[in-house]
C-alpha atoms as a PDB file:
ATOM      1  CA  UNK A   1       0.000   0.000   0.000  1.00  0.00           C
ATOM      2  CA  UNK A   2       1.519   3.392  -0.970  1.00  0.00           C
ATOM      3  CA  UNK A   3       2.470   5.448   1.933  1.00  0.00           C
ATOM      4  CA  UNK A   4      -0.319   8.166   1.009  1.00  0.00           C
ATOM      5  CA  UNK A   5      -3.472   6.138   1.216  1.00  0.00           C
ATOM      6  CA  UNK A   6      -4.712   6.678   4.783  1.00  0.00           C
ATOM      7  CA  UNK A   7      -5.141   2.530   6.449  1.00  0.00           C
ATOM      8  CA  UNK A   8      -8.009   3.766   8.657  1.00  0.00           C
ATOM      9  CA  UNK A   9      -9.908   5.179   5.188  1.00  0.00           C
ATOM     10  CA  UNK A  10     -12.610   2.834   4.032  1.00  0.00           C
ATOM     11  CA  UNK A  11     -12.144   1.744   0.524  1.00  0.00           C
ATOM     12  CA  UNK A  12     -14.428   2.624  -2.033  1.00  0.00           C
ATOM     13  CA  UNK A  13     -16.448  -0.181  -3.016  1.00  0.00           C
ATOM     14  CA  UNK A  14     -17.166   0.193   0.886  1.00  0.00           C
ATOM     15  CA  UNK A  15     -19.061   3.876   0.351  1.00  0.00           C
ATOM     16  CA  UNK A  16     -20.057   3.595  -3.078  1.00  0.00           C
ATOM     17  CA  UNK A  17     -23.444   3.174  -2.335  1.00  0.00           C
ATOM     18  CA  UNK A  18     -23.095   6.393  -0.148  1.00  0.00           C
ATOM     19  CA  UNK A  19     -21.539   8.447  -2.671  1.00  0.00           C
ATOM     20  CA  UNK A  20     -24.434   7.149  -5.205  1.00  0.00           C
ATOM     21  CA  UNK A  21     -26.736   7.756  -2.755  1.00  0.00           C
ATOM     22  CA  UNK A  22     -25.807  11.317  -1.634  1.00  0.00           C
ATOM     23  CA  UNK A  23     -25.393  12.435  -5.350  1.00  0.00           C
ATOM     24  CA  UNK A  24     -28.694  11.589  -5.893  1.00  0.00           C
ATOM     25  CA  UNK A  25     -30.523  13.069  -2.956  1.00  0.00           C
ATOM     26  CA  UNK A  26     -28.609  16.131  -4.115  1.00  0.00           C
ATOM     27  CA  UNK A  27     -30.118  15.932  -7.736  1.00  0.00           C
ATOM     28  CA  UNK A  28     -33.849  15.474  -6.119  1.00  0.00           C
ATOM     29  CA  UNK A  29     -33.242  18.777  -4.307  1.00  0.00           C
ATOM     30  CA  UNK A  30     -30.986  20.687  -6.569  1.00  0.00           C
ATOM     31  CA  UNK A  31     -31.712  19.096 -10.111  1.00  0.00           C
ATOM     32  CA  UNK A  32     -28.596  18.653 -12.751  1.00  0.00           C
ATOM     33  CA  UNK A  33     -27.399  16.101 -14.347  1.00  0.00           C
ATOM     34  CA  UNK A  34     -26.654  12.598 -12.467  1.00  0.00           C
ATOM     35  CA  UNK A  35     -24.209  11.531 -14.152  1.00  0.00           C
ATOM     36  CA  UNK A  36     -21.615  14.784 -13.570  1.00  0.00           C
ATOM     37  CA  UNK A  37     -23.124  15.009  -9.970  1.00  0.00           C
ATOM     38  CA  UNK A  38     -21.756  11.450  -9.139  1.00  0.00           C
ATOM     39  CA  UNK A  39     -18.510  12.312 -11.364  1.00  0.00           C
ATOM     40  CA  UNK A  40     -17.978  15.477  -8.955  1.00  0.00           C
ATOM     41  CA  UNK A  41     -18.825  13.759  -5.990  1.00  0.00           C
ATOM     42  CA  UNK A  42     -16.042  10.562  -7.011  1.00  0.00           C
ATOM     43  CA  UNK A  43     -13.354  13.750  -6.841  1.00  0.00           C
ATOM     44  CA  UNK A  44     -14.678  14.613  -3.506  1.00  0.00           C
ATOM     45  CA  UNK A  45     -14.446  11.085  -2.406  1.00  0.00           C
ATOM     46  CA  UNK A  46     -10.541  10.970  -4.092  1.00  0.00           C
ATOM     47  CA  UNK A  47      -9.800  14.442  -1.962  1.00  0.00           C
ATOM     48  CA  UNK A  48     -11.533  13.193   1.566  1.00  0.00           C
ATOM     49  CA  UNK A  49      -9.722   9.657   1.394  1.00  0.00           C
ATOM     50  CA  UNK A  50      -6.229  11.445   0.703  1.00  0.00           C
ATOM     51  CA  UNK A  51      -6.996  13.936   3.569  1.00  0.00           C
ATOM     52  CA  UNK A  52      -8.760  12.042   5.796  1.00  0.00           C
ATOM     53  CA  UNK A  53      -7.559  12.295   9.546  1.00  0.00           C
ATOM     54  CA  UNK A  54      -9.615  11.267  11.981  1.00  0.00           C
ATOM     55  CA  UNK A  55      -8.470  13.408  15.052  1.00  0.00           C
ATOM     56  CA  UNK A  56      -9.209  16.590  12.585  1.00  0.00           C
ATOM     57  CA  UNK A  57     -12.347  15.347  11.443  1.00  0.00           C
ATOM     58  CA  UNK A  58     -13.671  13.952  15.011  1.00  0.00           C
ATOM     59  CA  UNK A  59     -16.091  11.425  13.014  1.00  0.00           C
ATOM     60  CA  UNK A  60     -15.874   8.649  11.128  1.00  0.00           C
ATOM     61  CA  UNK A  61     -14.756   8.632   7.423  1.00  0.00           C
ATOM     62  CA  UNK A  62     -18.371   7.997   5.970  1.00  0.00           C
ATOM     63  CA  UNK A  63     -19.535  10.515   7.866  1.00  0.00           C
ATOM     64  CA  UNK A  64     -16.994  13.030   6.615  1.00  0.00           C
ATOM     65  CA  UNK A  65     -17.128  11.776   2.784  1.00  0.00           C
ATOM     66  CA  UNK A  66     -20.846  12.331   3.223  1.00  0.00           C
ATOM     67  CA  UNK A  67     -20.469  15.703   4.986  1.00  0.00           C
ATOM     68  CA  UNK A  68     -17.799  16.773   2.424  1.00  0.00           C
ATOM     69  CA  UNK A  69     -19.433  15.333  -0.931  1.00  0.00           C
ATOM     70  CA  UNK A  70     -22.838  17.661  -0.161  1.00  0.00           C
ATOM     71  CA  UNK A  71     -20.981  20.793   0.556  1.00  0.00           C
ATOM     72  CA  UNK A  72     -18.865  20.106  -2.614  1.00  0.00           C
ATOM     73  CA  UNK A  73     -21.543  19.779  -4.327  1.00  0.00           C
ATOM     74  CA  UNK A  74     -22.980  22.993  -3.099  1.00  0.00           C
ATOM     75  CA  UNK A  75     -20.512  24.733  -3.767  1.00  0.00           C
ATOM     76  CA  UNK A  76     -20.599  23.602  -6.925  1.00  0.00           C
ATOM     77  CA  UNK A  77     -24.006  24.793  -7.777  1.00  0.00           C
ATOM     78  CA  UNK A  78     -23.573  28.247  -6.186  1.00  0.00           C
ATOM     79  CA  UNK A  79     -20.838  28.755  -8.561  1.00  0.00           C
ATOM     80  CA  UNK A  80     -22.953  27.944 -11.711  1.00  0.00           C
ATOM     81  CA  UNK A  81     -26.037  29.162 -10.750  1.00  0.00           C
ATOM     82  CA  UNK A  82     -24.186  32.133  -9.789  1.00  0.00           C
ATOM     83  CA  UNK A  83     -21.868  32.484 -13.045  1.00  0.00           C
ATOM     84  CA  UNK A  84     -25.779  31.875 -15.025  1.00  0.00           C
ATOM     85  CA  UNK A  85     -27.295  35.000 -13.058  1.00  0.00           C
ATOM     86  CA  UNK A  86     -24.331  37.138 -14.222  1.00  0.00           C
ATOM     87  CA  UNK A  87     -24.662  36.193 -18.039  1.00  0.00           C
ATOM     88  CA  UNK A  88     -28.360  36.910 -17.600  1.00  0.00           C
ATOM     89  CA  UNK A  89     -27.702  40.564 -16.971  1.00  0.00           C
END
């Protein structure tokens, strides 16, 4: 195992179905396309198990990859809805 990958990280055919999951209950609320929902969120997932510590986070990794995947994706959709509210003035 390369020294980067964090040993107390669950892998990800352990939270797929979370990651699937929470991209979708994101589309219900916010609308946009699954399929570059669930791409955004597998970058989240990629960032969270790299940085994953679980004295900074104080919870355990699902709970943070869930935690970080929705405000990713918020963020995400701020940023476009916001850049399509400037090109409609």
């Amino acid at each position: 195992m390369p020294a980067t990958l964090n040993p107390n990280a669950a892998t990800y055919e352990d939270v797929e179905r979370l990651v699937h999951h929470t991209a979708h209950a994101f589309q219900r609320r916010c609308g946009g396309d699954y399929e570059e929902l669930l791409s955004e969120a597998n970058v989240i997932y990629a960032a969270t198990y790299r940085s994953y510590d679980p004295t900074r986070y104080n919870c355990k990794f699902a709970t943070a990859l869930r935690n970080n995947i929705w405000y990713g994706l918020m963020d995400a959709y701020r940023t476009r809805t916001a850049a399509q509210a400037d090109w409609r003035r």
